[in-house]
PDB file of N, CA and C in Angstrom:
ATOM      1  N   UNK A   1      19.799 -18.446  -4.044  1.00  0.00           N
ATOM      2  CA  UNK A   1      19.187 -18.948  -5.258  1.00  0.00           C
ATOM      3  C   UNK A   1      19.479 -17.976  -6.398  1.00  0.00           C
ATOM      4  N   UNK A   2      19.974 -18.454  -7.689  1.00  0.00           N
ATOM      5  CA  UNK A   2      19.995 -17.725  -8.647  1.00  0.00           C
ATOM      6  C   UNK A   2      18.623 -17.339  -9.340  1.00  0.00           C
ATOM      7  N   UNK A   3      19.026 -16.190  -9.938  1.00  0.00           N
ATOM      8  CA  UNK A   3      17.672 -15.986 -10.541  1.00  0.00           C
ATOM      9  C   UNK A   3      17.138 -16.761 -12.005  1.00  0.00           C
ATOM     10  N   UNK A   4      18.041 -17.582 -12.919  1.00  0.00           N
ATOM     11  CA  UNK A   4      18.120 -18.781 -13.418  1.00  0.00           C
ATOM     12  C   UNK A   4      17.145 -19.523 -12.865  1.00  0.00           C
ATOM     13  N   UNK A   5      18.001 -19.925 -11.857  1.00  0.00           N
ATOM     14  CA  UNK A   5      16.780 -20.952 -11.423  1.00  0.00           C
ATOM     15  C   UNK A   5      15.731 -20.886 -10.913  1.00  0.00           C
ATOM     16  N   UNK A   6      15.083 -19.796 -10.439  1.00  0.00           N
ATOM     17  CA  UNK A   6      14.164 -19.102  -9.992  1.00  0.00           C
ATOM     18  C   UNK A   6      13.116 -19.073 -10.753  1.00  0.00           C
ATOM     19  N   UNK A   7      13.491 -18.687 -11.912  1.00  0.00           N
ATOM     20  CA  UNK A   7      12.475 -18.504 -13.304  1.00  0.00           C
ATOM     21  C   UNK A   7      12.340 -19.900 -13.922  1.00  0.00           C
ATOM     22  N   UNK A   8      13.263 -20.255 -13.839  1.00  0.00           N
ATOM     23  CA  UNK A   8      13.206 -21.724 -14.562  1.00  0.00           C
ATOM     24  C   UNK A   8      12.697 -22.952 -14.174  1.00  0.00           C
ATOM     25  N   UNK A   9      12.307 -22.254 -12.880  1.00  0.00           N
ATOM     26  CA  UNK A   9      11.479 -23.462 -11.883  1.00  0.00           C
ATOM     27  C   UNK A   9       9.820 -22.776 -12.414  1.00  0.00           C
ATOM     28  N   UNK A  10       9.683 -21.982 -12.504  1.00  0.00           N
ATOM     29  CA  UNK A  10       8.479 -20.807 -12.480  1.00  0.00           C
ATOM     30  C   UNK A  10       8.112 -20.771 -14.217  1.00  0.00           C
ATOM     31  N   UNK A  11       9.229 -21.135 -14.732  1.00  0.00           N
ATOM     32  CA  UNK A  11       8.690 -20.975 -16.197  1.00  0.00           C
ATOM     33  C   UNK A  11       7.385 -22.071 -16.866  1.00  0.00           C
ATOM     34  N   UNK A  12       7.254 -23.411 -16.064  1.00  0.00           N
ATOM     35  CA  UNK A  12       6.375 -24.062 -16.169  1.00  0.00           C
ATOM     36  C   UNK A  12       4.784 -23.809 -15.823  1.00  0.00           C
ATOM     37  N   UNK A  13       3.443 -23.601 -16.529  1.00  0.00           N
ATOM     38  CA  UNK A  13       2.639 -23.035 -16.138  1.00  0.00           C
ATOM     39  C   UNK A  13       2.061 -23.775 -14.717  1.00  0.00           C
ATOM     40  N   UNK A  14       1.903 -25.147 -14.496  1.00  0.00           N
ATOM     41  CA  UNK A  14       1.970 -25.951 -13.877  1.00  0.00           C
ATOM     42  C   UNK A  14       2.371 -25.677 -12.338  1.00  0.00           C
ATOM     43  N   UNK A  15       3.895 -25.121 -12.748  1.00  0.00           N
ATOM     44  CA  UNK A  15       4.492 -24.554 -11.233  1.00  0.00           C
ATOM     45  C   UNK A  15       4.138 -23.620 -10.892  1.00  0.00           C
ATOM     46  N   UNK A  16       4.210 -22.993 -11.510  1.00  0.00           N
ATOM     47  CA  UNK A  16       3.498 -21.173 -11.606  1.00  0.00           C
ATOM     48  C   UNK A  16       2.161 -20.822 -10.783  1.00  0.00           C
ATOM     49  N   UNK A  17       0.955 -21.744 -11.407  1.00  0.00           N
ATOM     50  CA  UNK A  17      -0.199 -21.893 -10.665  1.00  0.00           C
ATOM     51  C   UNK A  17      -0.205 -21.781  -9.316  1.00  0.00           C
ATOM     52  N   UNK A  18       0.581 -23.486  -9.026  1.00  0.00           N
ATOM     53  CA  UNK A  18       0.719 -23.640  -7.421  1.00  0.00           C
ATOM     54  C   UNK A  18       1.587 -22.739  -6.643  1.00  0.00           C
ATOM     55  N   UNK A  19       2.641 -22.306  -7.493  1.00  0.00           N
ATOM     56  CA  UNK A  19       2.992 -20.923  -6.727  1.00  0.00           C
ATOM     57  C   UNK A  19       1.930 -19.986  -6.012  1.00  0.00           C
ATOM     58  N   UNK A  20       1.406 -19.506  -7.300  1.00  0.00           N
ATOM     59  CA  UNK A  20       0.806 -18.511  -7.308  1.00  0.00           C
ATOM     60  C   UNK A  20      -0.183 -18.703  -6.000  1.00  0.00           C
ATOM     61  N   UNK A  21      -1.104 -20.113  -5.953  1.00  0.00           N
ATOM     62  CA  UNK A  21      -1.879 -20.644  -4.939  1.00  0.00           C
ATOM     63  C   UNK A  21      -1.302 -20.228  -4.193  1.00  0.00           C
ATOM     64  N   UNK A  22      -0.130 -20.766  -3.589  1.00  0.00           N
ATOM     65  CA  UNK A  22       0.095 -20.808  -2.149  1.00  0.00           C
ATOM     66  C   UNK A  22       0.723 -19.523  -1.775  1.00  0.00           C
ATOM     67  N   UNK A  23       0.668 -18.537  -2.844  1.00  0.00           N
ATOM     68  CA  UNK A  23       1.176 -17.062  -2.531  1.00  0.00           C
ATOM     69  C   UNK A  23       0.046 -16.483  -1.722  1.00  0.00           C
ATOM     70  N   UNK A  24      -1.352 -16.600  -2.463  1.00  0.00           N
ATOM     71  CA  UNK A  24      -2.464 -16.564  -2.164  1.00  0.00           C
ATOM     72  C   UNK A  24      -2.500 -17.117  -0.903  1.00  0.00           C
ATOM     73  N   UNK A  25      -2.582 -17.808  -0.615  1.00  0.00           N
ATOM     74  CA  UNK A  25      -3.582 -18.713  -0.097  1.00  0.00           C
ATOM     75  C   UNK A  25      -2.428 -19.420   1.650  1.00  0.00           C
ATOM     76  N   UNK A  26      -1.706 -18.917   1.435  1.00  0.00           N
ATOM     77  CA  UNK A  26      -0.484 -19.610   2.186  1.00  0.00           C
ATOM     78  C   UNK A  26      -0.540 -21.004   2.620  1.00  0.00           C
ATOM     79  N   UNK A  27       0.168 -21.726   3.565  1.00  0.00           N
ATOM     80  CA  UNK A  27       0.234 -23.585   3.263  1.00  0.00           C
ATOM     81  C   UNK A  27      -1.250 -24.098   2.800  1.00  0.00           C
ATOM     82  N   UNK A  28      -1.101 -25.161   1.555  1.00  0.00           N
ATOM     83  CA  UNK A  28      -1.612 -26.085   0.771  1.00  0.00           C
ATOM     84  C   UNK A  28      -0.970 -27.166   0.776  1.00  0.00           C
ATOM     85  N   UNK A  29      -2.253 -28.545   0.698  1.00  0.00           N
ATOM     86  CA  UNK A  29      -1.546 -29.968   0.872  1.00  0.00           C
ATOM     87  C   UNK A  29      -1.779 -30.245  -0.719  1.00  0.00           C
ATOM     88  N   UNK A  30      -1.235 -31.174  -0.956  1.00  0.00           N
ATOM     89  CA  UNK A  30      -1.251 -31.271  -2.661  1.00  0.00           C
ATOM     90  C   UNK A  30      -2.785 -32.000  -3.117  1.00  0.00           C
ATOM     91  N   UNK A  31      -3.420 -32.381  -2.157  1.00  0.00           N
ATOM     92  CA  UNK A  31      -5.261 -32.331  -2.651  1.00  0.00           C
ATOM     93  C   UNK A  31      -5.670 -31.200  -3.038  1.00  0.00           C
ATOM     94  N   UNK A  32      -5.466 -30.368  -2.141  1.00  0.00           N
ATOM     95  CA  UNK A  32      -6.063 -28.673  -2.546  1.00  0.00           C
ATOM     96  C   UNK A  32      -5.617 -28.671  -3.867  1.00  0.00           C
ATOM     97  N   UNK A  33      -4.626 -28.476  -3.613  1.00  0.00           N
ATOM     98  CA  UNK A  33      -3.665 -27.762  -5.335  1.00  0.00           C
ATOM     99  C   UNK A  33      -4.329 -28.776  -6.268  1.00  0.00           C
ATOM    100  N   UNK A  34      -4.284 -30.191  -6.427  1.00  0.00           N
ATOM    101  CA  UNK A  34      -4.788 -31.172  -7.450  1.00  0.00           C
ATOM    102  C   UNK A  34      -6.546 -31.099  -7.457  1.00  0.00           C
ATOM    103  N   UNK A  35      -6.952 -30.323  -6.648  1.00  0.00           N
ATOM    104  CA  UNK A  35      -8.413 -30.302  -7.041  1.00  0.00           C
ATOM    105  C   UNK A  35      -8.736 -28.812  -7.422  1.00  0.00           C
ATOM    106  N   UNK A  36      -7.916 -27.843  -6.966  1.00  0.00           N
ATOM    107  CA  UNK A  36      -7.960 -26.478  -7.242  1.00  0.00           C
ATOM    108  C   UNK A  36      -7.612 -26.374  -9.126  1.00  0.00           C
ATOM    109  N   UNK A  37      -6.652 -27.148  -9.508  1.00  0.00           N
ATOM    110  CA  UNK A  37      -5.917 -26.943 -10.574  1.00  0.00           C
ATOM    111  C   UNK A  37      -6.338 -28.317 -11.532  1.00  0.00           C
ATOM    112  N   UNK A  38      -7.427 -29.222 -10.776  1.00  0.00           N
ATOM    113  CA  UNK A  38      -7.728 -30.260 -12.017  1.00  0.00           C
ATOM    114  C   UNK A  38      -7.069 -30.597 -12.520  1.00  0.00           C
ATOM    115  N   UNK A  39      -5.797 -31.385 -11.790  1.00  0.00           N
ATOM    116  CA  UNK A  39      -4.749 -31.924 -12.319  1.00  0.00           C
ATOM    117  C   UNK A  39      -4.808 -33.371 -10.978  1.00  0.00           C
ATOM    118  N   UNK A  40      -4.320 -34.397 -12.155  1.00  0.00           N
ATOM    119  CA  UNK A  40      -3.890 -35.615 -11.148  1.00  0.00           C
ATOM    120  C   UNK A  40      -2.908 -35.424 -10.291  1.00  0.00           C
ATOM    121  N   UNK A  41      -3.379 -35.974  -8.881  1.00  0.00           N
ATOM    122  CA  UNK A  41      -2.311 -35.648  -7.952  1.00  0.00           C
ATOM    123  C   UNK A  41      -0.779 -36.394  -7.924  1.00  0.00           C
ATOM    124  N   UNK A  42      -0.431 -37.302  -8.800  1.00  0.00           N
ATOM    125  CA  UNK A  42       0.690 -37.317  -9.384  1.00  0.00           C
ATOM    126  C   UNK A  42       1.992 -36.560 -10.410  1.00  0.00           C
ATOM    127  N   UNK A  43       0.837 -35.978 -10.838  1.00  0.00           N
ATOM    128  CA  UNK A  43       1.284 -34.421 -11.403  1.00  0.00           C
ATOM    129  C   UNK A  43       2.127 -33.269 -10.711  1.00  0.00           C
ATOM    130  N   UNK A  44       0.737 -33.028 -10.280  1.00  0.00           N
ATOM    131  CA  UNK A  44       0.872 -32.496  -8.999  1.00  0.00           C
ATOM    132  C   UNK A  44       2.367 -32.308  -8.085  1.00  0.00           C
ATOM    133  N   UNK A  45       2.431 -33.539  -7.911  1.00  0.00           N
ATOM    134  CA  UNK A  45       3.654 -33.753  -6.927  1.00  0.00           C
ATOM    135  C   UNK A  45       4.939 -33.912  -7.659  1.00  0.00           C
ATOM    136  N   UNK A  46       4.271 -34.225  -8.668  1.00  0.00           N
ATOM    137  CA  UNK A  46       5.799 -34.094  -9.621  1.00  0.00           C
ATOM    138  C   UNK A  46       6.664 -31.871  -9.684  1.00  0.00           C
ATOM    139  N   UNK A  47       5.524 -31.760  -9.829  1.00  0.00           N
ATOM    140  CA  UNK A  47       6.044 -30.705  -9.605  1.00  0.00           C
ATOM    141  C   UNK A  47       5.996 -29.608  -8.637  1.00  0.00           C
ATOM    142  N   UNK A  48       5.478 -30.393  -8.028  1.00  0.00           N
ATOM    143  CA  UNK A  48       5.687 -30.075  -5.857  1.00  0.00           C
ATOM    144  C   UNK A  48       7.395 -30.228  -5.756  1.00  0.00           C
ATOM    145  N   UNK A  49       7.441 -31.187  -6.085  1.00  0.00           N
ATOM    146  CA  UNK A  49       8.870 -31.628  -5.839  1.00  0.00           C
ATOM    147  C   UNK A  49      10.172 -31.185  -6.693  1.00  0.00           C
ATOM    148  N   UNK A  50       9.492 -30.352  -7.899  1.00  0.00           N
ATOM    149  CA  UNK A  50      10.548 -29.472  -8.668  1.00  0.00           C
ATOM    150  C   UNK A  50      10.993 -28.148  -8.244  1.00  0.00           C
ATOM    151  N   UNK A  51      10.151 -27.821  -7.475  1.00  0.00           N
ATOM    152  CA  UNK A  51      10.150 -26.492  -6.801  1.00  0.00           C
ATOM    153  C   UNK A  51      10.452 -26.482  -5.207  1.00  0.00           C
ATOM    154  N   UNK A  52      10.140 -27.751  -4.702  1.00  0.00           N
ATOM    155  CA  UNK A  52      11.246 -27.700  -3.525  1.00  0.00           C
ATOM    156  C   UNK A  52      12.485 -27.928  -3.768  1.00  0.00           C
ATOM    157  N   UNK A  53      12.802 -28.808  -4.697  1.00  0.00           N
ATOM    158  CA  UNK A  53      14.399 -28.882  -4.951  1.00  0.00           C
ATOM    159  C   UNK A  53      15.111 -27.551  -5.441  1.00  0.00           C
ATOM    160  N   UNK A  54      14.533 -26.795  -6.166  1.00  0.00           N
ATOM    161  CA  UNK A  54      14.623 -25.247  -6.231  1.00  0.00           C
ATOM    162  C   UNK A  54      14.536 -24.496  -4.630  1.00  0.00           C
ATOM    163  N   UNK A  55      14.091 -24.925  -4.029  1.00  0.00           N
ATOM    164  CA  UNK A  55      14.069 -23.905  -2.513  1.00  0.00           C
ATOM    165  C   UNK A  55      13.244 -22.462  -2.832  1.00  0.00           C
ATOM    166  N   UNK A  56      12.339 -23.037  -3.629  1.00  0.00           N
ATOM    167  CA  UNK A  56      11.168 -21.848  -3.788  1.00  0.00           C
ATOM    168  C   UNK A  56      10.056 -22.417  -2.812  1.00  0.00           C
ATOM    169  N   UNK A  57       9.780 -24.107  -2.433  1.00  0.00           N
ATOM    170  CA  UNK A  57       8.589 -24.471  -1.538  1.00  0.00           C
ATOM    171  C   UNK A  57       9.456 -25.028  -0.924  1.00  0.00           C
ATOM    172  N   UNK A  58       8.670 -25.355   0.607  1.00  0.00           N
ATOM    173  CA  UNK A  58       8.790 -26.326   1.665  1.00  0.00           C
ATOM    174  C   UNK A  58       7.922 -26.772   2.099  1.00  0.00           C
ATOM    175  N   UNK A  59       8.122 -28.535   2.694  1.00  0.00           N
ATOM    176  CA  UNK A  59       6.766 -29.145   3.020  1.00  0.00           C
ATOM    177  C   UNK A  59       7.084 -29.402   4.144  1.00  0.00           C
ATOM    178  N   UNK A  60       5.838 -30.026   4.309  1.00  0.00           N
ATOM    179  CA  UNK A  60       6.009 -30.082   6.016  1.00  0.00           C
ATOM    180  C   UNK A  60       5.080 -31.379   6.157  1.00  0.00           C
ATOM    181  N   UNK A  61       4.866 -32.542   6.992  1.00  0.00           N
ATOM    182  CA  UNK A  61       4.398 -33.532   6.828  1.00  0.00           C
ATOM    183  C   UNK A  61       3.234 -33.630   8.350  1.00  0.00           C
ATOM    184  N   UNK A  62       2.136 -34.244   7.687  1.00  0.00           N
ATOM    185  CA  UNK A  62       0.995 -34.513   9.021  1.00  0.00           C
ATOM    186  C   UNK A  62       0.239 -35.582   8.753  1.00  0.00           C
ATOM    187  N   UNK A  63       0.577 -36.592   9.415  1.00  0.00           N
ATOM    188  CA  UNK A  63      -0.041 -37.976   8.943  1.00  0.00           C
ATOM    189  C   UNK A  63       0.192 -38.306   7.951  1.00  0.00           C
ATOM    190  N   UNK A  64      -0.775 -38.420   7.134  1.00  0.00           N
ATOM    191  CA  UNK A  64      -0.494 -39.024   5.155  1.00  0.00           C
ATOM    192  C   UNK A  64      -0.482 -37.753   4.621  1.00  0.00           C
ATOM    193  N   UNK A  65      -0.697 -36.841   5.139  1.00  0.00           N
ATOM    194  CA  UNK A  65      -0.684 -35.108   4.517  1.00  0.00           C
ATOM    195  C   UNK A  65       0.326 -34.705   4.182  1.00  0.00           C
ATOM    196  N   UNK A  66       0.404 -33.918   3.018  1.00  0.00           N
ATOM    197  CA  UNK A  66       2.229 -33.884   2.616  1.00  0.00           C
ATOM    198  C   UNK A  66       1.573 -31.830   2.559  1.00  0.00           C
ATOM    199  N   UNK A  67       1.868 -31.184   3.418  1.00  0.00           N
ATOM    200  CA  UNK A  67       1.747 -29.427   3.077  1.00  0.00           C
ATOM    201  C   UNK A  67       2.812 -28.930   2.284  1.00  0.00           C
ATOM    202  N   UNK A  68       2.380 -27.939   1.670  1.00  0.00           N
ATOM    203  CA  UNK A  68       3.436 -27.259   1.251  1.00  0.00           C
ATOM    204  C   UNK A  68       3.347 -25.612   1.059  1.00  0.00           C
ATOM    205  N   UNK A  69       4.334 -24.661   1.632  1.00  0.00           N
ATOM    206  CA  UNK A  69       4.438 -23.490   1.856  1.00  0.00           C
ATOM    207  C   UNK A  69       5.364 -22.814   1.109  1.00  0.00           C
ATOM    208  N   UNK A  70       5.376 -21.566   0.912  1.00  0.00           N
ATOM    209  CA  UNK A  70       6.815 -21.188   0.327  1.00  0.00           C
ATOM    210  C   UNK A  70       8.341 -21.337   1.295  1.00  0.00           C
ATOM    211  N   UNK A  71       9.180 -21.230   1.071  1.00  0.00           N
ATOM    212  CA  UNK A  71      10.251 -21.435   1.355  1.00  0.00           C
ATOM    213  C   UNK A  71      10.472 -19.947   2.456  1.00  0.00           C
ATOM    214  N   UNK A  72      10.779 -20.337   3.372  1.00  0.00           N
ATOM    215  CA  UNK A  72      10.890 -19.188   4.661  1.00  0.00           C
ATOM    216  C   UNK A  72      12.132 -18.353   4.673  1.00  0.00           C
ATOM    217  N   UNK A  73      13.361 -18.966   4.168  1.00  0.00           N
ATOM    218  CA  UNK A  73      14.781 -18.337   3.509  1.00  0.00           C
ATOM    219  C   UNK A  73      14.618 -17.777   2.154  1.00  0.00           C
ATOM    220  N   UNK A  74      13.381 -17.578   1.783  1.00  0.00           N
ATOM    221  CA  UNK A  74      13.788 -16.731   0.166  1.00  0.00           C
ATOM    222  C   UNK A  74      14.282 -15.584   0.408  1.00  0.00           C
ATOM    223  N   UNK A  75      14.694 -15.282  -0.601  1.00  0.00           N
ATOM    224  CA  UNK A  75      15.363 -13.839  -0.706  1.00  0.00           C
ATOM    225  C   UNK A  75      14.238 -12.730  -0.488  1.00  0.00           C
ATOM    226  N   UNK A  76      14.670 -11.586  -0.222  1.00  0.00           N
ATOM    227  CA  UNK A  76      13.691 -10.755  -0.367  1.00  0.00           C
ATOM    228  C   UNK A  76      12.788 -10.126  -1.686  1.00  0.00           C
ATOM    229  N   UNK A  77      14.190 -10.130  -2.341  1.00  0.00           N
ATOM    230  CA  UNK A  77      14.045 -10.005  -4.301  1.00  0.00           C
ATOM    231  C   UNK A  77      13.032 -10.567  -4.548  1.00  0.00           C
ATOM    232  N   UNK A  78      13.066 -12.210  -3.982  1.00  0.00           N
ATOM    233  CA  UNK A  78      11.940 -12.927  -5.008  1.00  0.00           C
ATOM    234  C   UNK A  78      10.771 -12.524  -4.093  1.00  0.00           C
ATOM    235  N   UNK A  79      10.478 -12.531  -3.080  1.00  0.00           N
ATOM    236  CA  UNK A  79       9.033 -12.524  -2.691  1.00  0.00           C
ATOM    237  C   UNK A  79       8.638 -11.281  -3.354  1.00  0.00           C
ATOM    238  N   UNK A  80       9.449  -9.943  -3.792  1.00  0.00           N
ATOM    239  CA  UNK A  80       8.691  -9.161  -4.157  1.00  0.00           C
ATOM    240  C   UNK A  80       8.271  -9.516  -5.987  1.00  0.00           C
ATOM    241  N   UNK A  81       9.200 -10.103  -6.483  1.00  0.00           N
ATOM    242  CA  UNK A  81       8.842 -10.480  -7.693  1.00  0.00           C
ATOM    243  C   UNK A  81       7.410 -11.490  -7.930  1.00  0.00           C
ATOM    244  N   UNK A  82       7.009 -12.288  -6.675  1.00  0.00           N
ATOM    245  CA  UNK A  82       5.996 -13.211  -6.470  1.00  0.00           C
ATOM    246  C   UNK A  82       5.157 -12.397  -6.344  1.00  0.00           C
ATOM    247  N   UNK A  83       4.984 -11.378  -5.245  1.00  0.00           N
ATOM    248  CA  UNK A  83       3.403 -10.727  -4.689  1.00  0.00           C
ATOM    249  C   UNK A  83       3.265  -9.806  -5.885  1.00  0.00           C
ATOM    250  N   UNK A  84       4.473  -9.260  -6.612  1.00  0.00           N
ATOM    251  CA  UNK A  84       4.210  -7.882  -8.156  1.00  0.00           C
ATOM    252  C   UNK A  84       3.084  -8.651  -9.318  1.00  0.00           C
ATOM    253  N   UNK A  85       3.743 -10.498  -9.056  1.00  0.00           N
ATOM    254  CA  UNK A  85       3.212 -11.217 -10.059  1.00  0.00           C
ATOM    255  C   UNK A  85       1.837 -11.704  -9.926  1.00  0.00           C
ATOM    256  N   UNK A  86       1.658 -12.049  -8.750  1.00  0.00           N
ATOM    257  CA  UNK A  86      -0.073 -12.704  -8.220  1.00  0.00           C
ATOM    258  C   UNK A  86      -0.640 -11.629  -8.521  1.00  0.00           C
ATOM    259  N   UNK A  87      -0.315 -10.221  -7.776  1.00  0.00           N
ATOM    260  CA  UNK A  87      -1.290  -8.731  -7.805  1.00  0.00           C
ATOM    261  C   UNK A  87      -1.309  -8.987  -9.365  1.00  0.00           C
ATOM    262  N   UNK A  88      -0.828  -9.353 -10.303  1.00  0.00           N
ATOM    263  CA  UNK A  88      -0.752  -8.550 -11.922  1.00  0.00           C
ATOM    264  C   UNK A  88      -2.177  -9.950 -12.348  1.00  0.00           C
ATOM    265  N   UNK A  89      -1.758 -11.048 -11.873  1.00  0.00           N
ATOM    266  CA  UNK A  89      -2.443 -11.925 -12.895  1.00  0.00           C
ATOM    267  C   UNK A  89      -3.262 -12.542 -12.153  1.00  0.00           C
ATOM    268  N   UNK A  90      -4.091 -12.323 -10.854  1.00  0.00           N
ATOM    269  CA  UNK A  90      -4.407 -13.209 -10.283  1.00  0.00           C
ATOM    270  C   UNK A  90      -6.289 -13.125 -10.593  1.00  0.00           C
ATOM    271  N   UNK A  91      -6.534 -11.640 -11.911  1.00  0.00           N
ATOM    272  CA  UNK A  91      -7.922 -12.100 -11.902  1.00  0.00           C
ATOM    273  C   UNK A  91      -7.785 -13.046 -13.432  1.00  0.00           C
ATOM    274  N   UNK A  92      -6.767 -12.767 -13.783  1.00  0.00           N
ATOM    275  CA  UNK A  92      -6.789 -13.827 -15.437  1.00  0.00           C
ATOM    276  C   UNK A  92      -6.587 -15.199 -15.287  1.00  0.00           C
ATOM    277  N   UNK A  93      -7.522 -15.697 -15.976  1.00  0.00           N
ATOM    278  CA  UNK A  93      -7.305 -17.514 -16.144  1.00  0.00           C
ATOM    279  C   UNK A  93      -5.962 -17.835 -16.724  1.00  0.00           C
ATOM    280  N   UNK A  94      -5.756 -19.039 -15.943  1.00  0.00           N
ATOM    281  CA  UNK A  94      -6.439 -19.842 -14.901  1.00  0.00           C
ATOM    282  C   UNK A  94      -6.199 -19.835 -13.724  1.00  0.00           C
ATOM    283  N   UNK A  95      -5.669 -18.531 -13.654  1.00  0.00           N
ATOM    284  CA  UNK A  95      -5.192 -18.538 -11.247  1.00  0.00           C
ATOM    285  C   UNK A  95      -6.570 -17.924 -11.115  1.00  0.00           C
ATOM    286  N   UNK A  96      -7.423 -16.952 -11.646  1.00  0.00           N
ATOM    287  CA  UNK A  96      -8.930 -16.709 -10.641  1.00  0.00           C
ATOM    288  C   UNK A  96      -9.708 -17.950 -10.962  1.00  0.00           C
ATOM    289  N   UNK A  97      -9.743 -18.668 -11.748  1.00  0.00           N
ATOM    290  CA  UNK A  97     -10.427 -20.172 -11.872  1.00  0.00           C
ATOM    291  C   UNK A  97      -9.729 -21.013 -10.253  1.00  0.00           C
ATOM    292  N   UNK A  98      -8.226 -21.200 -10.156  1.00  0.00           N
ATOM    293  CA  UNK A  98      -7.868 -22.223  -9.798  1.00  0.00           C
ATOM    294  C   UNK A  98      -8.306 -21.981  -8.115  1.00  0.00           C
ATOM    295  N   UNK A  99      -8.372 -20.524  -7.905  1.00  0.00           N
ATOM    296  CA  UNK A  99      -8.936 -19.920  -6.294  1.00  0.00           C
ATOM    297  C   UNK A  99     -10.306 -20.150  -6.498  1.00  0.00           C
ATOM    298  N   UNK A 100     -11.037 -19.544  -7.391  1.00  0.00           N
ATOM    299  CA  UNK A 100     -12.449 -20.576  -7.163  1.00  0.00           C
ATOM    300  C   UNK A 100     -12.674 -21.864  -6.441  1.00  0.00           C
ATOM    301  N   UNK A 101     -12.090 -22.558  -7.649  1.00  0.00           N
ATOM    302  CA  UNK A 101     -11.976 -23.869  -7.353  1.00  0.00           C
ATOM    303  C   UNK A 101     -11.639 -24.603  -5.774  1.00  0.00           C
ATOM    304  N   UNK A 102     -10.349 -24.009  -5.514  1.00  0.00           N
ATOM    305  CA  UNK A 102      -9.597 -24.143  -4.122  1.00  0.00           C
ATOM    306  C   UNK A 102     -11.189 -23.085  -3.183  1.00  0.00           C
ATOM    307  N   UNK A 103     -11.951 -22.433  -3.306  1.00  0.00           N
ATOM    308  CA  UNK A 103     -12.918 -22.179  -1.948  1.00  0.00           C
ATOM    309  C   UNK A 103     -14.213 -23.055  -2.610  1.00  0.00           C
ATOM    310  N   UNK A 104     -14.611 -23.865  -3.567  1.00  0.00           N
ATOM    311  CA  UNK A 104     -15.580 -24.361  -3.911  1.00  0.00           C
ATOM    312  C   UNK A 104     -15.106 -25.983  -3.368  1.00  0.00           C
ATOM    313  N   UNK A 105     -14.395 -26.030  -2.863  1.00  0.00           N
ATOM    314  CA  UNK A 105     -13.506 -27.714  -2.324  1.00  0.00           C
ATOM    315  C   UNK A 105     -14.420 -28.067  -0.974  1.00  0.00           C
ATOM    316  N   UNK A 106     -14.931 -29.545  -1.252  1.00  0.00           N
ATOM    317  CA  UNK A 106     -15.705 -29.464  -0.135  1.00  0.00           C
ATOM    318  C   UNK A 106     -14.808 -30.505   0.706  1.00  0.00           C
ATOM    319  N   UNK A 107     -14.810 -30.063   2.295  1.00  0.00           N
ATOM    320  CA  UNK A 107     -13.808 -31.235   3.221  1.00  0.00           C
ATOM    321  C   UNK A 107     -12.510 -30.727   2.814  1.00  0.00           C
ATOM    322  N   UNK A 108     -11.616 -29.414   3.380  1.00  0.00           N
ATOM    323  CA  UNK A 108     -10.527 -29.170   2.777  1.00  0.00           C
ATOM    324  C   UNK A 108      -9.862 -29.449   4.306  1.00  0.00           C
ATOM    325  N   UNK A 109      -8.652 -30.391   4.335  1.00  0.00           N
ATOM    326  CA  UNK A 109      -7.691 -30.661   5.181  1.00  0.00           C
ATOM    327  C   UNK A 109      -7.633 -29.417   5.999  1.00  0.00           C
TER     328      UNK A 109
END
């Protein structure tokens, strides 16, 4: 993966979030993330699906459950650029809101 596209998948705050979530938080189904982040789960998946086509996430499927994890082939580069980035911002809004949110979820898959 270039680093272009890396950022440019990540430059959206949107993507960024659910990154950041599932850096945290490791596999999330896109309910979590759409109730963590108060976003319609069409949204949501819109940009679930921008960031797997990037090969920054991977999903994995369970019944009607669509999970999604980071990508298990990333480079090493980026995971350290991910964990430098969660550690830096993860008590500033809206990622310490959106982890609230994601342990205040009642009935989580």
């Amino acid at each position: 993966m270039s680093p272009e596209n890396f950022f440019r998948a990540l430059a959206d705050e949107t993507r960024l979030r659910c990154v950041v979530l599932i850096q945290q938080q490791g596999e999330l189904c896109v309910c979590e993330m759409s109730y963590a982040l108060n976003l319609a789960q069409p949204k949501i998946s819109r940009h679930l699906a921008t960031l797997k086509a990037a090969k920054i996430l991977q999903d994995r499927r369970e019944g009607l459950w669509i999970f999604y994890d980071l990508h298990p082939k990333l480079p090493s580069w980026l995971m350290e650029v991910l964990q430098t980035t969660v550690a830096a911002i993860q008590e500033s809004a809206p990622f310490c809101i959106d982890k609230k949110n994601l342990a205040s979820m009642p009935n989580r898959p």
